[in-house]
C-alpha atoms as a PDB file:
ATOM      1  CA  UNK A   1     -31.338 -43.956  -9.181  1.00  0.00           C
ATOM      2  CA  UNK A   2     -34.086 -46.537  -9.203  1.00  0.00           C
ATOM      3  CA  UNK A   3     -35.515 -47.453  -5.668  1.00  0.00           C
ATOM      4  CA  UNK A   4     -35.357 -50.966  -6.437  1.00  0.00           C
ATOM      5  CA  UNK A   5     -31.071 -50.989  -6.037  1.00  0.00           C
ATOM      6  CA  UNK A   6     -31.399 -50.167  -2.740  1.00  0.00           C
ATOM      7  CA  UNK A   7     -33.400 -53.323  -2.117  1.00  0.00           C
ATOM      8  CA  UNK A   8     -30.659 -55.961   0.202  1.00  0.00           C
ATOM      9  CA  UNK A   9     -28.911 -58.835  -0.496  1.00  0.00           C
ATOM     10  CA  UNK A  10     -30.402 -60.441   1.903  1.00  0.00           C
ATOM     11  CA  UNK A  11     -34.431 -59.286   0.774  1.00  0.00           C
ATOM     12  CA  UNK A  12     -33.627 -60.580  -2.616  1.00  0.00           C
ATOM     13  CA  UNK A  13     -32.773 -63.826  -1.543  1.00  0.00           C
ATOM     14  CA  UNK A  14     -35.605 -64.403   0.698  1.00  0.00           C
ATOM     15  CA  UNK A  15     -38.203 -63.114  -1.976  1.00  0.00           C
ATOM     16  CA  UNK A  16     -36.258 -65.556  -4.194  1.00  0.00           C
ATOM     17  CA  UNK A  17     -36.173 -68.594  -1.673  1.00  0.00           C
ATOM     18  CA  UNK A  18     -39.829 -67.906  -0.353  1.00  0.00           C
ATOM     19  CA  UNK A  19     -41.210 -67.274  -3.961  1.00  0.00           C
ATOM     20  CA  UNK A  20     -39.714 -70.291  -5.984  1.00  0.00           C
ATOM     21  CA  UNK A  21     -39.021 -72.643  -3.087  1.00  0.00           C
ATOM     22  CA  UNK A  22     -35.133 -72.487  -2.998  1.00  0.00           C
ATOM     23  CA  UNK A  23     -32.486 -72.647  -0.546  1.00  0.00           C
ATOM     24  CA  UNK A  24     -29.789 -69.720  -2.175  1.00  0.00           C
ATOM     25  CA  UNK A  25     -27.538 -68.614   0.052  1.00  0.00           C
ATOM     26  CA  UNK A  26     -25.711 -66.262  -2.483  1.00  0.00           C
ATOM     27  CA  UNK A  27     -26.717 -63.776  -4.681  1.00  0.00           C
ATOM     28  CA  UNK A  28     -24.054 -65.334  -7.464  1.00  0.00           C
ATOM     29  CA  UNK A  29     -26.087 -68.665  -7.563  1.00  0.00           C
ATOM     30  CA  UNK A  30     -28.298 -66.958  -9.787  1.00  0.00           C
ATOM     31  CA  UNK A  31     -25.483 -66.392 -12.884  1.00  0.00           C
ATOM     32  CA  UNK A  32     -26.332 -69.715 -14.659  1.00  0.00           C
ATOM     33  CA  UNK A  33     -29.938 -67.802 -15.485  1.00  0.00           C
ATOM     34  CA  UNK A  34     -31.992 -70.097 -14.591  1.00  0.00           C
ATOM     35  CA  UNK A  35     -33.508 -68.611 -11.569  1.00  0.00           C
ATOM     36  CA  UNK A  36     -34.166 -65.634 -13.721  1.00  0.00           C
ATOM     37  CA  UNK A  37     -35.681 -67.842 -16.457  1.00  0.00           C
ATOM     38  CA  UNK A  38     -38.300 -69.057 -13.646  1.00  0.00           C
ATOM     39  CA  UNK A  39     -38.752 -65.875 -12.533  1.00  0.00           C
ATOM     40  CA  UNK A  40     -40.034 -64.881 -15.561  1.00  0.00           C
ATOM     41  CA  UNK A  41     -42.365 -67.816 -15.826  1.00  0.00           C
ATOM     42  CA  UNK A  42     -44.193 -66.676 -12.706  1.00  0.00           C
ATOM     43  CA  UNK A  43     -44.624 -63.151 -13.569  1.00  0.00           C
ATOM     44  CA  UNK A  44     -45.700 -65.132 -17.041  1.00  0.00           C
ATOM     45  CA  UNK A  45     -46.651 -68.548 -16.918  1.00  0.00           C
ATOM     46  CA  UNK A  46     -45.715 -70.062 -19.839  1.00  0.00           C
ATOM     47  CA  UNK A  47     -43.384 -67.448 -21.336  1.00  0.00           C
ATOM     48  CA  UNK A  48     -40.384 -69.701 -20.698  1.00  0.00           C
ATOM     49  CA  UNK A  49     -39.850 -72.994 -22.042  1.00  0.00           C
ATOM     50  CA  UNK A  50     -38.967 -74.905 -18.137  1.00  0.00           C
ATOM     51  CA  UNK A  51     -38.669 -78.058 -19.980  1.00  0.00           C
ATOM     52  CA  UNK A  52     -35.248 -76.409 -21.765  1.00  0.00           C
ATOM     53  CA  UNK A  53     -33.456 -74.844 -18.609  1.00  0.00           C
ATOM     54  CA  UNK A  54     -30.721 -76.257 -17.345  1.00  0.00           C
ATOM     55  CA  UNK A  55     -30.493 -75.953 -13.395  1.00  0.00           C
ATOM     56  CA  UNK A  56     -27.083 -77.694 -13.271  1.00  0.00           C
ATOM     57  CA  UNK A  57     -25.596 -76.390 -16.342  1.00  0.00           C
ATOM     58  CA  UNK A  58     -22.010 -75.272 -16.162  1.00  0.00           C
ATOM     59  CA  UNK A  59     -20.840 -71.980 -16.959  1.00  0.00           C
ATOM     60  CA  UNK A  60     -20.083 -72.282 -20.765  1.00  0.00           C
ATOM     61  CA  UNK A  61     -23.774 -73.681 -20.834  1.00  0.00           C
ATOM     62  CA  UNK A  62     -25.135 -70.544 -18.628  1.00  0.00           C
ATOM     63  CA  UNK A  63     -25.568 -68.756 -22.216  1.00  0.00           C
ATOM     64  CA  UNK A  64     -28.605 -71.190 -23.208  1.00  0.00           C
ATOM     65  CA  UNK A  65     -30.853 -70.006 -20.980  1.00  0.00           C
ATOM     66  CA  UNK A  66     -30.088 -66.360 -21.346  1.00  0.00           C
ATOM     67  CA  UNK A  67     -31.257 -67.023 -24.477  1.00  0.00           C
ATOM     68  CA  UNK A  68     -34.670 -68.513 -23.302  1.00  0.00           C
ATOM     69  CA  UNK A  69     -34.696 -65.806 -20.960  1.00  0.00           C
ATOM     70  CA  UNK A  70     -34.243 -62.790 -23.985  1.00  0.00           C
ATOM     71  CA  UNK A  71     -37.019 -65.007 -26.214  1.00  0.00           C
ATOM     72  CA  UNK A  72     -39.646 -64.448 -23.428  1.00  0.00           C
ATOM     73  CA  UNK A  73     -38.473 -60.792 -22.821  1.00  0.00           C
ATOM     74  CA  UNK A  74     -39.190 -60.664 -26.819  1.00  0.00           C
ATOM     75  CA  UNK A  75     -42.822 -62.266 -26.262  1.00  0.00           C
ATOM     76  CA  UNK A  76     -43.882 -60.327 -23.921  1.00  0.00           C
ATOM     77  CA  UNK A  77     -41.939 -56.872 -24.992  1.00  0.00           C
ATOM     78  CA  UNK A  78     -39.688 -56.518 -21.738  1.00  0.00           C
ATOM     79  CA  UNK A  79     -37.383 -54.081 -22.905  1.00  0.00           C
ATOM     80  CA  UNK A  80     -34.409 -55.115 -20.557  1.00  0.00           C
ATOM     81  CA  UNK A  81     -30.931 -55.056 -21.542  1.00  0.00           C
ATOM     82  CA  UNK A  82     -28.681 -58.089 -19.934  1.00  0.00           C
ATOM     83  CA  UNK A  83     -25.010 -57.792 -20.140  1.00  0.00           C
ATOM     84  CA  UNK A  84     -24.846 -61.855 -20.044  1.00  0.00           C
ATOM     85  CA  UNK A  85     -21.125 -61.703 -20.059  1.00  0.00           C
ATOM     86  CA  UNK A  86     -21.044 -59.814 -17.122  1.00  0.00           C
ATOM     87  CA  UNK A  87     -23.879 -61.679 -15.166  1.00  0.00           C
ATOM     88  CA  UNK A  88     -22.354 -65.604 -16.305  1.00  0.00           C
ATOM     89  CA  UNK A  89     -19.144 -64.780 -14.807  1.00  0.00           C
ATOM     90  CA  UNK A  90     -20.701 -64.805 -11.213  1.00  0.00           C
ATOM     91  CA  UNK A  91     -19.721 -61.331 -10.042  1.00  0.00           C
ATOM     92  CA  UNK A  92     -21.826 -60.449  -6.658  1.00  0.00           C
ATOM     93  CA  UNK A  93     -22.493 -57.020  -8.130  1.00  0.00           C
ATOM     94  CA  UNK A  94     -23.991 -57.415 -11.273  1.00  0.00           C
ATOM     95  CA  UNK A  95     -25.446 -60.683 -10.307  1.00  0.00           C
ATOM     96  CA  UNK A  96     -27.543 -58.318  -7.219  1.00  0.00           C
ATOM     97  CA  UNK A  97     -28.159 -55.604  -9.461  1.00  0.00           C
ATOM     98  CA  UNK A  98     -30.006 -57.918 -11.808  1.00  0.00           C
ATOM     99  CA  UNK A  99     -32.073 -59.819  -8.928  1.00  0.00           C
ATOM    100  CA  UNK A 100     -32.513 -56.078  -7.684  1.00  0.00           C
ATOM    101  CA  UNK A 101     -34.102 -55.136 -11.230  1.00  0.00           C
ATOM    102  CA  UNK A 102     -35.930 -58.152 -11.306  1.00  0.00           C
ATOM    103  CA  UNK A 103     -37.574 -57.840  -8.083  1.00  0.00           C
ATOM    104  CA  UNK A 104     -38.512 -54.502  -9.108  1.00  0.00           C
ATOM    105  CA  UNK A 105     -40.452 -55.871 -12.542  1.00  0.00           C
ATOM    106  CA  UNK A 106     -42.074 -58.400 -10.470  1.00  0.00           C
ATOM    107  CA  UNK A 107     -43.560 -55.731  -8.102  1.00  0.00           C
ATOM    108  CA  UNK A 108     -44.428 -53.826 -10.726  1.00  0.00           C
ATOM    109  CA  UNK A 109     -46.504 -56.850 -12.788  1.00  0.00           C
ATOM    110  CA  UNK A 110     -47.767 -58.685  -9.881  1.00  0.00           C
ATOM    111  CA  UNK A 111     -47.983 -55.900  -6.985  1.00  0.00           C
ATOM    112  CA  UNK A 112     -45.582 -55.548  -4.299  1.00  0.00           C
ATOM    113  CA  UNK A 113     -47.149 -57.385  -1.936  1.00  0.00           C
ATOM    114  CA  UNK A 114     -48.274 -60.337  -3.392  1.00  0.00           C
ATOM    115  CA  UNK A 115     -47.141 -63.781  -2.147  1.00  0.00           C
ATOM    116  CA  UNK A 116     -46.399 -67.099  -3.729  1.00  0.00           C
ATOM    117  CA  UNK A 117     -49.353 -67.246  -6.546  1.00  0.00           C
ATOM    118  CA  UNK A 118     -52.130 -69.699  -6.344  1.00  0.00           C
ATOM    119  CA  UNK A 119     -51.740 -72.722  -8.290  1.00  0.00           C
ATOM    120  CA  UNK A 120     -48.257 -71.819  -8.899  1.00  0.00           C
ATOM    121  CA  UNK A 121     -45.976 -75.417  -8.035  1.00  0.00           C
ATOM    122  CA  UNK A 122     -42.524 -74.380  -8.657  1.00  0.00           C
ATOM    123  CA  UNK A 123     -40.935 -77.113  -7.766  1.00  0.00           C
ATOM    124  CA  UNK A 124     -42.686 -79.354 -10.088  1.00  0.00           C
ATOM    125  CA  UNK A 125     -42.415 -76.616 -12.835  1.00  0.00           C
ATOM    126  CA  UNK A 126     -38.531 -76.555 -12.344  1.00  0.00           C
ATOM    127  CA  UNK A 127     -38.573 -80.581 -12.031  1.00  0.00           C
ATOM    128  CA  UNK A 128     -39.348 -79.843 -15.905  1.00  0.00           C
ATOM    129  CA  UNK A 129     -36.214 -78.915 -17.013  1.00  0.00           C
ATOM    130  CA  UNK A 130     -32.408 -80.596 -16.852  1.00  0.00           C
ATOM    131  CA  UNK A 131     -31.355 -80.803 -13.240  1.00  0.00           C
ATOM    132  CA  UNK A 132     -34.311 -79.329 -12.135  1.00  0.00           C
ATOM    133  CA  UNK A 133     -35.798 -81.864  -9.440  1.00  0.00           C
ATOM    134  CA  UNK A 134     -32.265 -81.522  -7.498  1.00  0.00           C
ATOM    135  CA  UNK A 135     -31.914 -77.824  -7.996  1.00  0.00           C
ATOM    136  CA  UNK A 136     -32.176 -76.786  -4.466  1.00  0.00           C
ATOM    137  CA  UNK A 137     -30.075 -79.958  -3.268  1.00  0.00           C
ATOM    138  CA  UNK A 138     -27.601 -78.225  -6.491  1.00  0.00           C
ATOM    139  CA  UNK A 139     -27.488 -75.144  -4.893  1.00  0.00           C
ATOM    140  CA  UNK A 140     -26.951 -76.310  -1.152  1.00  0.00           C
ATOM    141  CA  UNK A 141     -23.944 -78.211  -3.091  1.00  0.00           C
ATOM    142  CA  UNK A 142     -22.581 -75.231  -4.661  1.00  0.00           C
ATOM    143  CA  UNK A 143     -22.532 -73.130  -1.240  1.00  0.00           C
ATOM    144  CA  UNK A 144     -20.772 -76.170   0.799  1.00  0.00           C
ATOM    145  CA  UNK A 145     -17.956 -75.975  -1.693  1.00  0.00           C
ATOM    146  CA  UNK A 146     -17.380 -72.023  -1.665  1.00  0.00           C
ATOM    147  CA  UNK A 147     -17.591 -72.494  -5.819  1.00  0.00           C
ATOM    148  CA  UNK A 148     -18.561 -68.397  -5.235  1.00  0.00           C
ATOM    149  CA  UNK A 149     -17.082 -65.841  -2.930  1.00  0.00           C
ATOM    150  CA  UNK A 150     -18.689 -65.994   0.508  1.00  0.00           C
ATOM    151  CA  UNK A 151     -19.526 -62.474   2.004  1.00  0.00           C
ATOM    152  CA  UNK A 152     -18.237 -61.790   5.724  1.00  0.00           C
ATOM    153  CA  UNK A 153     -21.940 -62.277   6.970  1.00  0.00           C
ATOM    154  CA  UNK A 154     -21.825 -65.902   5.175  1.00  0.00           C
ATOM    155  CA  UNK A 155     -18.676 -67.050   6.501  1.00  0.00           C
ATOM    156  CA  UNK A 156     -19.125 -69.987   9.200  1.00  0.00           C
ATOM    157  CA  UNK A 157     -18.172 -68.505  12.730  1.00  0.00           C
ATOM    158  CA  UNK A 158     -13.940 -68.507  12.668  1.00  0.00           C
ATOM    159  CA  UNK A 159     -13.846 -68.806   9.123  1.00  0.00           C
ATOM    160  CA  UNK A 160     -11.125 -66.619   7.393  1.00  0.00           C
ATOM    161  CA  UNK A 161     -11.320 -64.934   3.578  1.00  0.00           C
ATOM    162  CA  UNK A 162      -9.366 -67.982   2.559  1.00  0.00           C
ATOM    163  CA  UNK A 163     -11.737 -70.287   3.662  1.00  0.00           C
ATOM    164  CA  UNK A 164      -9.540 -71.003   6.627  1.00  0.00           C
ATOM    165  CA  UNK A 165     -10.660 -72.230  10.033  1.00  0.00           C
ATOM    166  CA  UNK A 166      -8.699 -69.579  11.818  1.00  0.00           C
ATOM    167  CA  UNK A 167      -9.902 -71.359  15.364  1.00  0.00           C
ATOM    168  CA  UNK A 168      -7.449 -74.012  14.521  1.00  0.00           C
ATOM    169  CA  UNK A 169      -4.253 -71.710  15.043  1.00  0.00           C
ATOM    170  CA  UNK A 170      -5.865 -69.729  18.382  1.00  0.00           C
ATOM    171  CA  UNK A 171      -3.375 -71.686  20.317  1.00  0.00           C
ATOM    172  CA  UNK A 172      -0.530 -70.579  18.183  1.00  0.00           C
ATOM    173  CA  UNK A 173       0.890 -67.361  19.915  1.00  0.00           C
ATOM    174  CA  UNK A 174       2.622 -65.226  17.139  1.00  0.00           C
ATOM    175  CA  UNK A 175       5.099 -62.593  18.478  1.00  0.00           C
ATOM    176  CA  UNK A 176       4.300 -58.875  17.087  1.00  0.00           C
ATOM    177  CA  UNK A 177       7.665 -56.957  15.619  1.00  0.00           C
ATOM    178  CA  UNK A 178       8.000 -54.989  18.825  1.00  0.00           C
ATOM    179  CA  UNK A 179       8.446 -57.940  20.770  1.00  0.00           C
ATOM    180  CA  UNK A 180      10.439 -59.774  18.883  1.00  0.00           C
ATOM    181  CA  UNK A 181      13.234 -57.373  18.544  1.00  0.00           C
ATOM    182  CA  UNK A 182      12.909 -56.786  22.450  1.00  0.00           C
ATOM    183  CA  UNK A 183      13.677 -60.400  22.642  1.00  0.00           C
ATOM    184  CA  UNK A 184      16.604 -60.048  20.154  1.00  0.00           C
ATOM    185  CA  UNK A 185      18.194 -57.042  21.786  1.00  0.00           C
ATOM    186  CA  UNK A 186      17.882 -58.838  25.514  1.00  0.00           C
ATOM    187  CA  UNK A 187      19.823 -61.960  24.498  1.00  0.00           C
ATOM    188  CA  UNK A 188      22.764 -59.549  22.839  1.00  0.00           C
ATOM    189  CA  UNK A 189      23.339 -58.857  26.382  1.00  0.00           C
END
């Protein structure tokens, strides 16, 4: 297996965040493709057509820029297969393994240790295409309404897998089984 899927969650999102100048929180923000399609502009400016991503799209639109993204693989003969129906439906899995992959072609293009590129404004590059200058207040959005599955590590302090505030019932004293059927059997005496 491939070094690069051992790289973590939390790595890819900070090469992500530090490299394009974004605030994800969550792996799955990346399914619409349009990270990806930026990615790809870095490791080759101009490979991707920014003006024609759509940062807000919504998930039937997600498709679109795939397809930028697989015309600038074609340019520049990336031989990558994406399982798009896989990666749109927002899955943590195949949505890491992806990021995982891509952070492994970037090291391998641009060196592992290189840092945000010199004269490389992706914010204004991103402002290019639909949605783009609010993408990072989109994504902040997105996170705040739990639209994708929160890990345990993501949760808010108290917060429950159903997006519960389980602090609100720590006054609440359940009963286990044991001692409610002591209870039972003492007041059938």
């Amino acid at each position: 297996m491939d070094t690069a899927y051992f790289t973590s969650r939390k790595d890819i999102l900070d090469w992500i965040n530090n490299l394009l100048c974004l605030s994800l929180v969550k792996v799955e923000q990346t399914a619409s493709g349009a990270v990806a399609c930026q990615l790809m502009d870095y490791i080759f400016p101009g490979s991707v057509s920014l003006h024609k991503v759509k940062w807000d799209a919504k998930e039937y639109e997600f498709v679109q820029n795939y397809k930028l993204l697989q015309t600038a693989f074609n340019k520049k003969n990336v031989q990558r297969h994406v399982d798009v129906d896989k990666i749109v439906r927002g899955k943590y899995q195949d949505n890491l393994e992806f990021m995982q992959w891509f952070k492994a072609f970037h090291d391998q293009q641009c060196g592992a240790e290189s840092t945000v590129r010199e004269g490389y404004d992706p914010v204004s590059l991103r402002a290019k295409g639909k949605g783009g200058k609010a993408a990072k207040a989109h994504f902040e959005k997105i996170a705040k309404e739990g639209s994708t599955k929160l890990l345990p590590g993501d949760r808010p302090e108290g917060m429950n897998r159903s997006g519960v505030d389980s602090r609100k019932f720590e006054d609440r004293v359940v009963p286990t089984g044991k001692a409610r059927k002591n209870s039972n059997s003492n007041s059938n005496r």
